[in-house]
Every structure is written in structure tokens, then in C-alpha cells.
N, C-alpha and C. Protein backbone atom coordinates (compact mmCIF):
# COMPACT_ATOMS: atom_id res chain seq x y z
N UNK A 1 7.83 -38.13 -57.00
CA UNK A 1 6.47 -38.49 -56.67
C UNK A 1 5.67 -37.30 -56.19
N UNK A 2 6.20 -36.52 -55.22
CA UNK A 2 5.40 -35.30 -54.70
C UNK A 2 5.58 -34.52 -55.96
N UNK A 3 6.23 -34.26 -56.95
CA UNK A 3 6.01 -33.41 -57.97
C UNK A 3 5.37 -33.63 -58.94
N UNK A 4 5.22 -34.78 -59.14
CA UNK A 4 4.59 -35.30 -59.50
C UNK A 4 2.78 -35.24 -59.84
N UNK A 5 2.65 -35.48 -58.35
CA UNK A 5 1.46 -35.25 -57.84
C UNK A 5 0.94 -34.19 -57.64
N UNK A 6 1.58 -33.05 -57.38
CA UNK A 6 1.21 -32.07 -56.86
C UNK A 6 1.28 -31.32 -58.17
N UNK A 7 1.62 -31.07 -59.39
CA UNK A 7 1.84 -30.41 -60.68
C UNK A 7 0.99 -31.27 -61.26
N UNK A 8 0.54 -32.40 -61.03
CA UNK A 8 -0.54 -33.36 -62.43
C UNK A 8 -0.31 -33.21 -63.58
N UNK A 9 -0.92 -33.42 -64.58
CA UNK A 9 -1.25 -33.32 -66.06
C UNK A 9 -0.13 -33.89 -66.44
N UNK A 10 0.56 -33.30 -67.00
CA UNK A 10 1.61 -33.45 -68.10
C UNK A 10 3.05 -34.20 -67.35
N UNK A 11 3.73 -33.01 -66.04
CA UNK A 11 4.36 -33.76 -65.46
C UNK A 11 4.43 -34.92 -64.96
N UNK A 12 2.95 -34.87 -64.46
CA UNK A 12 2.46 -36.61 -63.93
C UNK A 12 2.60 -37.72 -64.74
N UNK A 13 1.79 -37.34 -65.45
CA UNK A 13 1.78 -38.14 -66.95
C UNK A 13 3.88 -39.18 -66.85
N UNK A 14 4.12 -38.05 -67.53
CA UNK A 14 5.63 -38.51 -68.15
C UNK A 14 5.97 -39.28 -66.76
N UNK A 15 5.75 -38.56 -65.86
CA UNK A 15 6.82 -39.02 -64.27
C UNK A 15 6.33 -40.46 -64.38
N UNK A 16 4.79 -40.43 -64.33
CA UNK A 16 4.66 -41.91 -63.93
C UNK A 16 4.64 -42.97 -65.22
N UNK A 17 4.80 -42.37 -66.88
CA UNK A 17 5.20 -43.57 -67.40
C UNK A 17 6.61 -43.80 -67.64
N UNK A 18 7.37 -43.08 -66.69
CA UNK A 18 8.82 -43.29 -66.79
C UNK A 18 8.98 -44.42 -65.80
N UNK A 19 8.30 -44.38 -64.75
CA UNK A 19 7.95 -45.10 -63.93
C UNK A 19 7.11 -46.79 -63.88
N UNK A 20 6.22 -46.68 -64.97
CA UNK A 20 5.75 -47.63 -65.80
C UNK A 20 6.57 -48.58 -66.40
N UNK A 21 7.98 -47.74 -67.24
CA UNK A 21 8.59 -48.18 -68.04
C UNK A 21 9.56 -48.99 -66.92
N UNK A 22 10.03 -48.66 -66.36
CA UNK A 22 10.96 -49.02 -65.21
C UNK A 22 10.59 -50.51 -64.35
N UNK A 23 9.09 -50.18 -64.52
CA UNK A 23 8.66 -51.73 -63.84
C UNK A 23 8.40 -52.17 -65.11
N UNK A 24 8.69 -52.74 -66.06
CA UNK A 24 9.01 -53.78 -67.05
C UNK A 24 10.81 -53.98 -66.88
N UNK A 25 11.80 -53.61 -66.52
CA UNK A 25 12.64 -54.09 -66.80
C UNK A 25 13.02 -55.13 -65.43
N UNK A 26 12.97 -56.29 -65.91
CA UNK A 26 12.84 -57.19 -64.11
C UNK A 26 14.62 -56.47 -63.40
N UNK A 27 14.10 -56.22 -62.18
CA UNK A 27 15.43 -55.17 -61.63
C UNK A 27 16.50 -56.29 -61.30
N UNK A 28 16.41 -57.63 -60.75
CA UNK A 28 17.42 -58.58 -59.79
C UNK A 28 18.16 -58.81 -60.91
N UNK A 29 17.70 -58.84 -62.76
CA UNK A 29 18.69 -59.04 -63.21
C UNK A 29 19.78 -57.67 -64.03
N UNK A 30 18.64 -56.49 -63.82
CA UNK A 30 19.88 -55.50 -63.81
C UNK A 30 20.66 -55.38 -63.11
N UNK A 31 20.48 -55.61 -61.35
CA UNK A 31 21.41 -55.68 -60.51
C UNK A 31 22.48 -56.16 -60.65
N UNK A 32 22.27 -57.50 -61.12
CA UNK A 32 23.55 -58.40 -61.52
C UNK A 32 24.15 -57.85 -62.42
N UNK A 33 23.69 -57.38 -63.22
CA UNK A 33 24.38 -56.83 -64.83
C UNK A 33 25.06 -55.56 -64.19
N UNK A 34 25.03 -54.61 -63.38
CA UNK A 34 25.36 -53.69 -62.42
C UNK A 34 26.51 -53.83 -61.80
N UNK A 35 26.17 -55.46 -61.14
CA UNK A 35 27.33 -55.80 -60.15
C UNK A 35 28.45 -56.30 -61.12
N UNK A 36 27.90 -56.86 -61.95
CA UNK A 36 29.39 -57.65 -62.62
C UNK A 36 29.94 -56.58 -63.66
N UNK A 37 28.93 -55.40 -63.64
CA UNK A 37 29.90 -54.76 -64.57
C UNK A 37 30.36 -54.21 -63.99
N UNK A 38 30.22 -53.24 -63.00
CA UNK A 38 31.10 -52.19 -62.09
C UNK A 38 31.76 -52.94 -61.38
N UNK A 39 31.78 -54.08 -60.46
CA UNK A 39 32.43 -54.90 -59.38
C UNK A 39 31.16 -54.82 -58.36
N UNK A 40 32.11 -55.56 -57.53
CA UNK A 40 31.24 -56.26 -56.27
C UNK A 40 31.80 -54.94 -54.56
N UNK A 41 32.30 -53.95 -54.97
CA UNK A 41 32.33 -52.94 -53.42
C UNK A 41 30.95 -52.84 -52.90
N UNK A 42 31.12 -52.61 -51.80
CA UNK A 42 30.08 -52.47 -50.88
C UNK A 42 29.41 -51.42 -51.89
N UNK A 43 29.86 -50.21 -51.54
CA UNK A 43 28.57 -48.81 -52.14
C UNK A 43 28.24 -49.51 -53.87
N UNK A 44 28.73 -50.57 -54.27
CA UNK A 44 28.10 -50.82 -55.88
C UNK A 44 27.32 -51.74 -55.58
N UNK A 45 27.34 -52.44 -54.55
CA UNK A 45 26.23 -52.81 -54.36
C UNK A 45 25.07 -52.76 -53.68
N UNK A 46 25.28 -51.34 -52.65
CA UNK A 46 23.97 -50.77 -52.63
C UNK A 46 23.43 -50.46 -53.57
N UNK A 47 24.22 -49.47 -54.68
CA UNK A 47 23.47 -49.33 -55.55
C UNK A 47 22.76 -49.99 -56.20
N UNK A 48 23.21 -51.37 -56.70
CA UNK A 48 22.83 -51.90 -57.51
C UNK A 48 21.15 -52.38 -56.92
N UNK A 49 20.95 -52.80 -55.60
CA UNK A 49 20.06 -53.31 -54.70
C UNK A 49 19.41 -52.21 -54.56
N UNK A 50 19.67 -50.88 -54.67
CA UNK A 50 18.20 -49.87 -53.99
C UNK A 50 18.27 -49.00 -55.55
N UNK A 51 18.47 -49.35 -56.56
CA UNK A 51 18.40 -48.45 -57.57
C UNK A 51 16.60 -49.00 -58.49
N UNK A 52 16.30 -49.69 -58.18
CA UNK A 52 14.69 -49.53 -58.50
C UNK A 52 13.88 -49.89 -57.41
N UNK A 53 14.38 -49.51 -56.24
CA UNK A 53 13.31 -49.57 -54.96
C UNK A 53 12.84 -47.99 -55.17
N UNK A 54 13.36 -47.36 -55.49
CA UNK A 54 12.20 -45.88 -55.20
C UNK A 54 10.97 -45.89 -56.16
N UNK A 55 10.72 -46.75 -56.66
CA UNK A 55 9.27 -46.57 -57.68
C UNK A 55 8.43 -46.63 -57.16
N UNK A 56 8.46 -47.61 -56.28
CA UNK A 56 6.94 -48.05 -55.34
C UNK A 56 6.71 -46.88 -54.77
N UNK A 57 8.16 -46.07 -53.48
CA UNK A 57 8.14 -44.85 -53.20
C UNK A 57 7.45 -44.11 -53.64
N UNK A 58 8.05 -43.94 -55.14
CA UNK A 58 7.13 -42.52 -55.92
C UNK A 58 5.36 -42.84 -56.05
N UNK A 59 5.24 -43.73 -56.33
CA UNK A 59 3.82 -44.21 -56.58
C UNK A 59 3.53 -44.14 -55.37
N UNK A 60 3.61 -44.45 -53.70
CA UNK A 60 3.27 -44.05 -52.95
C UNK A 60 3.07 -42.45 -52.85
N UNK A 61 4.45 -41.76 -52.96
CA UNK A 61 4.39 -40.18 -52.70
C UNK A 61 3.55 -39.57 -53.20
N UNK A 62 3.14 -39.95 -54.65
CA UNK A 62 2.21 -39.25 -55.43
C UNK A 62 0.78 -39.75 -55.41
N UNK A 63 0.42 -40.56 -54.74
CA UNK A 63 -1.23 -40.99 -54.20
C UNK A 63 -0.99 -39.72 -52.93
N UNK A 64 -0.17 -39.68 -52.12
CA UNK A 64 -0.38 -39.33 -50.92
C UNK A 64 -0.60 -38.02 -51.45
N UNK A 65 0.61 -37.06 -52.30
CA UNK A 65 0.26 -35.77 -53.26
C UNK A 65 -1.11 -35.44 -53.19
N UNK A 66 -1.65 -36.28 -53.83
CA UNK A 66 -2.65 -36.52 -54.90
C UNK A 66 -4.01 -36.08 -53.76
N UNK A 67 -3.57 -36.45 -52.54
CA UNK A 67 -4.64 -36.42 -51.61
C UNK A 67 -4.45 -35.00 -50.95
N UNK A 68 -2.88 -35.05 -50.44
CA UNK A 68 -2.76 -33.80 -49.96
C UNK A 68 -2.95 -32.43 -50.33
N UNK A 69 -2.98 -32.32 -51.86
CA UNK A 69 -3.11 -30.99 -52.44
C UNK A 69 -4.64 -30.35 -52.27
N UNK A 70 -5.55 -30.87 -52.34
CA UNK A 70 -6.94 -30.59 -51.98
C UNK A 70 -7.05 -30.57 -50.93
N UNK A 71 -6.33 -30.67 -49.44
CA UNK A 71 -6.30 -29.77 -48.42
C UNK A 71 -6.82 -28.53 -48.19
N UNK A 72 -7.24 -28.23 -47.25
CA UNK A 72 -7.83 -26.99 -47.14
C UNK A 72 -6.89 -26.10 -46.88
N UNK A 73 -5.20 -26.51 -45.80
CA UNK A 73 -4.03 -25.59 -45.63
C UNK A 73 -3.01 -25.26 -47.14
N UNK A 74 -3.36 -26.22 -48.33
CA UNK A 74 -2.68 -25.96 -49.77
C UNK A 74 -3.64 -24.88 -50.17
N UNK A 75 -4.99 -25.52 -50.37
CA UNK A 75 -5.58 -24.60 -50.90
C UNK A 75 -5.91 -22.55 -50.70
N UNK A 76 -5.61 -22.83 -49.02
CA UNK A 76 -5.20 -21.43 -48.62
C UNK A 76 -3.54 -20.87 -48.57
N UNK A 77 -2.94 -21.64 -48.92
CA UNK A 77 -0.84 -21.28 -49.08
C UNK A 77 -1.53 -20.37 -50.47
N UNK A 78 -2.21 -21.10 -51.67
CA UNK A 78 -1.90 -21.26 -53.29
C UNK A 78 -3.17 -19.62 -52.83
N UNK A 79 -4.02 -19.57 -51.96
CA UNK A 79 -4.82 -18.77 -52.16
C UNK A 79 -4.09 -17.16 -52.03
N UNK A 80 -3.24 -17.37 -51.12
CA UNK A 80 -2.50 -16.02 -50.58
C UNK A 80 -1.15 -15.94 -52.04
N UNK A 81 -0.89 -16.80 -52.69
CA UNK A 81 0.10 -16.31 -53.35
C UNK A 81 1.13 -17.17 -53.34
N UNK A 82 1.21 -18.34 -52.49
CA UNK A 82 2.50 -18.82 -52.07
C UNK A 82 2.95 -19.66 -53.52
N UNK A 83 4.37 -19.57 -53.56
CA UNK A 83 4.96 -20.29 -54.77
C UNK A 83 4.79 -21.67 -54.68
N UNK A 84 4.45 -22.07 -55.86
CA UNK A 84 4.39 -23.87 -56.16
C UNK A 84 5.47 -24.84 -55.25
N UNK A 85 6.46 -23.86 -55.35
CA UNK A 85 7.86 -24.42 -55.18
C UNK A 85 7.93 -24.71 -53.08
N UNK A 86 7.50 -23.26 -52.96
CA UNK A 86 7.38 -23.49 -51.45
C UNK A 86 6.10 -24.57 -50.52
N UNK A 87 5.03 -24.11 -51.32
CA UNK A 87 3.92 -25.52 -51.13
C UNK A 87 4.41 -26.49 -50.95
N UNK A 88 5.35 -26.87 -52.07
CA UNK A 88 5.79 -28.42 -51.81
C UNK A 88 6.62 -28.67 -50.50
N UNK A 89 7.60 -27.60 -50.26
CA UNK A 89 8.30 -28.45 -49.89
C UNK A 89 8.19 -27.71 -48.40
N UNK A 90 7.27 -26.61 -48.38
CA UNK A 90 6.99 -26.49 -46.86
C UNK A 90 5.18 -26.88 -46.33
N UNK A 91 4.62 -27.44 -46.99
CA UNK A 91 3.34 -27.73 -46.53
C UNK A 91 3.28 -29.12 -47.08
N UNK A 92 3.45 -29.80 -48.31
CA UNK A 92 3.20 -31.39 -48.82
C UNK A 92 4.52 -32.14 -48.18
N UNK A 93 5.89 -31.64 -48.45
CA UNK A 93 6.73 -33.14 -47.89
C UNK A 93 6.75 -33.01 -46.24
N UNK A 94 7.25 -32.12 -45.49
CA UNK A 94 6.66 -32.97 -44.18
C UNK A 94 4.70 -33.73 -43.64
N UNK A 95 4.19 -33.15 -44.60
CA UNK A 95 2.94 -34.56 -44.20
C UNK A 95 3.44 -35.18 -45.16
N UNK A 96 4.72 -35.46 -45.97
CA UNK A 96 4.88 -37.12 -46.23
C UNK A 96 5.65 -37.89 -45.46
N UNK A 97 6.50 -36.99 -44.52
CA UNK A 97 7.27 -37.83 -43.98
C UNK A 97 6.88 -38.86 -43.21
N UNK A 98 6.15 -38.98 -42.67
CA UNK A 98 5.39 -40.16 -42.10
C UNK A 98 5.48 -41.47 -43.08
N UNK A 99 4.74 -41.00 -43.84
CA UNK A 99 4.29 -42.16 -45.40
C UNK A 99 5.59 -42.79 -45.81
N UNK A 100 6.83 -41.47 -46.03
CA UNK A 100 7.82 -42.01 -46.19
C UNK A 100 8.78 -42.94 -45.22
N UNK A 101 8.64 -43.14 -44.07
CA UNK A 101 9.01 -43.35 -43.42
C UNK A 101 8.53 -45.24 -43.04
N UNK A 102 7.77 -45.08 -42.99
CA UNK A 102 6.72 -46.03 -42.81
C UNK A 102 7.14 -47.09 -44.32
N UNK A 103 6.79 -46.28 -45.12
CA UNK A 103 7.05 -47.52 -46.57
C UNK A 103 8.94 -48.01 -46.25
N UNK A 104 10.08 -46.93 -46.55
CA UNK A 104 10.94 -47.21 -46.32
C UNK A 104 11.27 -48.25 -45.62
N UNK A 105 10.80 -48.78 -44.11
CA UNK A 105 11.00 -49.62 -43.29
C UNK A 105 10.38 -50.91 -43.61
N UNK A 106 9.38 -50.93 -44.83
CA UNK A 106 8.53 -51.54 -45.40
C UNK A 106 9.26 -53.03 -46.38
N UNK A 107 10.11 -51.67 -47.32
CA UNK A 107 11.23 -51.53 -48.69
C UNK A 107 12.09 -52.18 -48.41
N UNK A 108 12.79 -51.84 -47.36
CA UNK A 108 14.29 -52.52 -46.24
C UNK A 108 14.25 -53.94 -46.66
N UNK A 109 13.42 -54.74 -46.29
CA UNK A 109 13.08 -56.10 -46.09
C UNK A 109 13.28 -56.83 -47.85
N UNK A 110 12.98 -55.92 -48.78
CA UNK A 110 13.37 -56.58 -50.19
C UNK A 110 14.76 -55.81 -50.64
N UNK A 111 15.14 -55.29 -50.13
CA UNK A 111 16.99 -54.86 -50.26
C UNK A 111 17.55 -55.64 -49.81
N UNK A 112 17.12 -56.07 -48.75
CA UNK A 112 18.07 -57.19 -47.80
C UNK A 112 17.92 -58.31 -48.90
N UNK A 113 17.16 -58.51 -48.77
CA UNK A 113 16.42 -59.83 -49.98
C UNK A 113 17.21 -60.04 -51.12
N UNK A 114 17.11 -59.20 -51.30
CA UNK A 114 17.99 -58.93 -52.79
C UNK A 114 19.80 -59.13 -53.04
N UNK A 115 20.06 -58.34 -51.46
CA UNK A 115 21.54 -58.40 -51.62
C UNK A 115 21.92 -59.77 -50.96
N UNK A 116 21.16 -59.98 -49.66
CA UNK A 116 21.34 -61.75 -50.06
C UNK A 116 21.51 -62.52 -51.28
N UNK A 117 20.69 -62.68 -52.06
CA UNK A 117 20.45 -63.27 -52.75
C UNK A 117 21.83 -63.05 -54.39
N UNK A 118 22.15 -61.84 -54.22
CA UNK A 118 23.16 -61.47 -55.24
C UNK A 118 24.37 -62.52 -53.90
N UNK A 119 24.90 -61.78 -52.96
CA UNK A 119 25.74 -62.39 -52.08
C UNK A 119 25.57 -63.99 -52.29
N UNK A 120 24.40 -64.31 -52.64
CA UNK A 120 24.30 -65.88 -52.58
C UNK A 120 25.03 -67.10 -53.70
N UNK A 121 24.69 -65.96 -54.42
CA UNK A 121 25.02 -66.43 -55.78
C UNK A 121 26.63 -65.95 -56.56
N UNK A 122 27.35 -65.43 -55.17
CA UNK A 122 28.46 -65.03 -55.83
C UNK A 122 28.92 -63.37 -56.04
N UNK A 123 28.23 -62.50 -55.98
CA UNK A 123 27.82 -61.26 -56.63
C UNK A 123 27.37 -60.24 -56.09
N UNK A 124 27.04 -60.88 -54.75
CA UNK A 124 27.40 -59.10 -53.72
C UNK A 124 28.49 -59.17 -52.81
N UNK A 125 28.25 -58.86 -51.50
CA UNK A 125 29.66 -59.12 -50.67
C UNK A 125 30.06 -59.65 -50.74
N UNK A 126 31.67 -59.34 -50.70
CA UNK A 126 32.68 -60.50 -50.37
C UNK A 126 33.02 -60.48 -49.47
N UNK A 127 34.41 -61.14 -49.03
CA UNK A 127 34.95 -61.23 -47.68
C UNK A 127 36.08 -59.97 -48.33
N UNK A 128 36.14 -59.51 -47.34
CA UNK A 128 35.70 -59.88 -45.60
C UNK A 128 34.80 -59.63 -45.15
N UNK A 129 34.06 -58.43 -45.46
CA UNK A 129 32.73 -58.38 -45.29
C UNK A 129 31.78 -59.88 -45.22
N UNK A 130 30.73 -59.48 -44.51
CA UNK A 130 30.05 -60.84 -44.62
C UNK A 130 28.29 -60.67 -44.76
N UNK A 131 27.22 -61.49 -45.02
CA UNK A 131 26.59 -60.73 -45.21
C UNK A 131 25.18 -62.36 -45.39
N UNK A 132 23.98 -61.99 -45.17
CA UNK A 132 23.28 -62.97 -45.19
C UNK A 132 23.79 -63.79 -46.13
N UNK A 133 23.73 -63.52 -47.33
CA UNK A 133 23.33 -64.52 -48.42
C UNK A 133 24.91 -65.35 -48.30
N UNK A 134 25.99 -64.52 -47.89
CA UNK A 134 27.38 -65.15 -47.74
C UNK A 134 27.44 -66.54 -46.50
N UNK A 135 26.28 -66.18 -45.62
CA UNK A 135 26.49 -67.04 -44.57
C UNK A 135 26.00 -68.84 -45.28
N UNK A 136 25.16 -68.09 -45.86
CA UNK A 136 23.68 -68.96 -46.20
C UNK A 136 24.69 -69.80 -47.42
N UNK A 137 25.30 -69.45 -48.27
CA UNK A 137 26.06 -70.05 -49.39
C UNK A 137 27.43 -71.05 -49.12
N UNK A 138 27.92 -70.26 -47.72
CA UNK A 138 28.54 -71.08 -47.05
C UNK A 138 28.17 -72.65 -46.17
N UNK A 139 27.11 -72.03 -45.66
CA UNK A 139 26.23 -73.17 -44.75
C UNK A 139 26.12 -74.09 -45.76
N UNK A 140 25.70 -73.77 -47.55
CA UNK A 140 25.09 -74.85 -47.86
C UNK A 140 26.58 -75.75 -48.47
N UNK A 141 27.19 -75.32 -48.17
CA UNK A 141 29.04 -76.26 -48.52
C UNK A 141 29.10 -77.50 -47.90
N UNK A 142 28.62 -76.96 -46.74
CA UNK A 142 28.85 -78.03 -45.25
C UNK A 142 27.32 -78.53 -44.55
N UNK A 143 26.41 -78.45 -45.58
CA UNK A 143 24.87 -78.63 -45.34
C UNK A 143 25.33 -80.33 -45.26
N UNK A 144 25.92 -80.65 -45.29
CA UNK A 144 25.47 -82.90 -45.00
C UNK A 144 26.28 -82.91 -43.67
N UNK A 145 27.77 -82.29 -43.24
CA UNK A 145 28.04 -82.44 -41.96
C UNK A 145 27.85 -81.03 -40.67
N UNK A 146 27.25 -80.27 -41.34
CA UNK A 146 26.75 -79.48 -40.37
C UNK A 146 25.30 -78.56 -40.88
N UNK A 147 24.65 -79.14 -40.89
CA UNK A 147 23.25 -78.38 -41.12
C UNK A 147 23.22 -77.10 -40.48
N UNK A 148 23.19 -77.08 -39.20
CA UNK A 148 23.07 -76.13 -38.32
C UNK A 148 23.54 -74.54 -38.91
N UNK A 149 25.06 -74.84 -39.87
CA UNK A 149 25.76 -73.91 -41.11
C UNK A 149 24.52 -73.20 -42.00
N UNK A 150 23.49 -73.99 -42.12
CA UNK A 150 22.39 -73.71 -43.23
C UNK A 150 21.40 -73.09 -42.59
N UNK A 151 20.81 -73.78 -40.97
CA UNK A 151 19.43 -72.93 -41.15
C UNK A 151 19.66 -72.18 -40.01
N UNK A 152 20.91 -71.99 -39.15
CA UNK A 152 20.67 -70.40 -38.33
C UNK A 152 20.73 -69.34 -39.19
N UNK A 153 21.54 -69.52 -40.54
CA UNK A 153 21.77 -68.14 -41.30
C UNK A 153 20.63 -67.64 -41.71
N UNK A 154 19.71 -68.89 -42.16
CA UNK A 154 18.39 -68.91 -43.23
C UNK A 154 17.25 -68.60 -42.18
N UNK A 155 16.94 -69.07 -41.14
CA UNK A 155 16.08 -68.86 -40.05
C UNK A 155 16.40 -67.33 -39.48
N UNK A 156 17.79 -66.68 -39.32
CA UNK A 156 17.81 -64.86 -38.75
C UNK A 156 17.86 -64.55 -39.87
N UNK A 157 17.62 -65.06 -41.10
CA UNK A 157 17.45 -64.01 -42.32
C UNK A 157 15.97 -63.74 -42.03
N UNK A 158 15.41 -64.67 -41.93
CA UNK A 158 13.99 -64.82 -41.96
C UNK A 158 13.20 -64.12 -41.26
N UNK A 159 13.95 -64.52 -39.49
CA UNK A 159 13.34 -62.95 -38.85
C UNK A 159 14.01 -61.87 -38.66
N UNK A 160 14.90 -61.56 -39.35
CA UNK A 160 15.20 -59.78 -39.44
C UNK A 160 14.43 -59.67 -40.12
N UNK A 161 14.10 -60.12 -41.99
CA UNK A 161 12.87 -59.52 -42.47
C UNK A 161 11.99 -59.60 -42.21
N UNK A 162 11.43 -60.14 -41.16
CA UNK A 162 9.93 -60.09 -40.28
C UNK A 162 9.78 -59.00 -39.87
N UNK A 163 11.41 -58.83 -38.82
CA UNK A 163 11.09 -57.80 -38.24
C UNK A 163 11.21 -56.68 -38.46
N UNK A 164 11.58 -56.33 -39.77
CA UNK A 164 11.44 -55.38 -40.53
C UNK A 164 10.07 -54.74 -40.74
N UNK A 165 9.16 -56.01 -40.92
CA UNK A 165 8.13 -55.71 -41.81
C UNK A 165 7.16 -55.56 -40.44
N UNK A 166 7.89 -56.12 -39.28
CA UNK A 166 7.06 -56.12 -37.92
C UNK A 166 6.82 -54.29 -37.38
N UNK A 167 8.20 -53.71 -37.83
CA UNK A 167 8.58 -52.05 -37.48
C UNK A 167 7.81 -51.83 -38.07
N UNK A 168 7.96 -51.86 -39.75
CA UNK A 168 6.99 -51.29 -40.32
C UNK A 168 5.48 -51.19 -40.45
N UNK A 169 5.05 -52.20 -39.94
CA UNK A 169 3.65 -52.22 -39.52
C UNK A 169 3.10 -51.44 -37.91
N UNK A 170 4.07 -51.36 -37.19
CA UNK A 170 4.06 -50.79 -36.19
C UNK A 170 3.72 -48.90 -36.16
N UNK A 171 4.79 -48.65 -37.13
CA UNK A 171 5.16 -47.20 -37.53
C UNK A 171 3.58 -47.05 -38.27
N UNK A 172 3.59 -47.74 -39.39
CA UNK A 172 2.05 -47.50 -39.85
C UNK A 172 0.99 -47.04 -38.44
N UNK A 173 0.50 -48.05 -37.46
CA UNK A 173 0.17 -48.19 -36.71
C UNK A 173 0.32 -46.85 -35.99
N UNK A 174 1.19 -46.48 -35.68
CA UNK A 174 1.76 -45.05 -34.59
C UNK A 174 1.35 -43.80 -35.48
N UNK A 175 1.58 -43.53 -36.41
CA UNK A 175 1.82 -42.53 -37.16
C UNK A 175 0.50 -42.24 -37.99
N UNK A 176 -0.49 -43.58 -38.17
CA UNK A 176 -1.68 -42.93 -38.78
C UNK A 176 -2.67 -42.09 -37.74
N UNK A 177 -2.72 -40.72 -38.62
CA UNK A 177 -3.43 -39.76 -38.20
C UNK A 177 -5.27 -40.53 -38.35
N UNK A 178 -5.34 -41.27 -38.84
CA UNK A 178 -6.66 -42.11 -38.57
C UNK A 178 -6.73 -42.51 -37.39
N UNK A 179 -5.99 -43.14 -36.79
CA UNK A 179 -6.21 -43.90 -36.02
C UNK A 179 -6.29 -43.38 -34.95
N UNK A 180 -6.30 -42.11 -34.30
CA UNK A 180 -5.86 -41.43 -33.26
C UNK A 180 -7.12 -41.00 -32.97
């Protein structure tokens, strides 16, 4: 995304219809196709769950690029000589880290989502590990003589991703240089 942005034209171009292309393929069911082909281990199924969360990322990074390069501190790095290469990554990515930071905590809340929801259906964690969507699939076994099985899992799923999205609105909040 920052290279994106910060090189334009041509690189941009390709970066972001690679990126384009990527949001047509619906991701929850590559995941699955992911999980059942490699297996169900923990690290395959991170992967499988954060392997098209960085798009939004990039499309964030590269608006923020997009803004940052017309700076008046880029425009004097590029004036003295400084390499493309060092611009980026000593004057554009720490003012992204914020942005990045902020969306990430944002992002969290549909990973969880997601690996629930594979876990739910069979297809992310197993045991022993345990894991929302495992609680929630269980609860609903014993949903006629114990409800309670069903909606504490479904109710702290509900607010961890709140409070996910509660941080992340917070961090927005702290970290915009607007607002100060």
C-alpha cells in the first residue's frame, strides 16, 4: 500500500487491481477450501482467517501515501536527494503507524469472526484447543437442556468484538493528529 502510493502510476495501477481482483474472490469460502485442504492446526488457520484481511490495509496505506507524499517534509527529503527507498521507509511508514495501528485493532474483530465461524462449522479449532465458535457449536448440542451453553459463549463473543471495535475507536480518537 505505501508503495504503492507513494510510486503511483503504473505501480499503483497493477497494486491496486491486484487488489481489486482479490475482492471478487468471496474470502470465508477460500478459507474453508484452505482449511480442509491443508488441515485444521492452529498457524493454518490463522492463515487461512488473515490471508485477505490486508486489502482493506493496503487501500487504507495507500490513501494515507497518497496524502502523505505532498508533505512539505517528503517534498524537501526528494528535494535534497534522498532515495525513494529511504523516503518510504524513514519519513512515510512511521506517519503510518498510527493508521496502521488503529485499522488493525479495527480488522481483529472480523478474524475473530471468521475463525469462529470456520470453528463453528467444524473447520477451525479443535480440541483441545478451544475457541469461540467451538464453545458456541457446543452450546447449541445442549441448547433445549441448557441454554445458558448457547448464549454466554454467543453474548462474550459479542462483546469482545465490541470491544475490539470499542479500542479501536478509542486509538482513532488518541492518535488523530486532528484532533489535538
Amino acid at each position: 500500500g505505501a508503495t504503492a502510493g507513494f510510486l503511483g502510476g503504473r505501480v499503483d495501477s497493477i497494486m491496486m487491481r491486484i487488489v481489486d481482483m482479490m475482492y471478487a474472490i468471496p474470502y470465508l469460502l477460500i478459507a474453508i477450501l484452505l482449511v480442509t485442504i491443508l488441515g485444521r492446526e492452529f498457524y493454518l488457520v490463522v492463515l487461512a482467517t488473515t490471508a485477505f484481511s490486508w486489502m482493506d490495509m493496503a487501500r487504507v496505506v495507500r490513501g494515507q501515501t497518497l496524502s502523505l507524499r505532498t508533505m512539505e517534509f517528503v517534498e524537501a527529503a526528494r528535494a535534497i536527494g534522498v532515495p525513494t527507498r529511504r523516503i518510504i521507509f524513514a519519513h512515510i511508514v512511521p506517519n503510518l503507524l498510527g493508521v496502521v495501528v488503529i485499522y488493525t485493532t479495527v480488522t481483529v474483530p472480523g478474524v475473530i469472526l471468521t475463525e469462529s465461524v470456520l470453528s463453528f462449522l467444524g473447520l477451525g479449532i479443535q480440541e483441545p484447543m478451544t475457541s469461540w465458535g467451538v464453545l458456541i457449536e457446543d452450546g447449541t448440542k445442549v441448547m433445549d437442556v441448557a441454554p445458558w451453553m448457547l448464549l454466554f459463549p454467543a453474548a462474550l463473543l459479542s462483546v469482545t468484538l465490541y470491544c475490539f471495535n470499542f479500542i479501536g475507536d478509542g486509538l482513532r480518537d488518541a492518535l488523530d493528529p486532528k484532533e489535538r
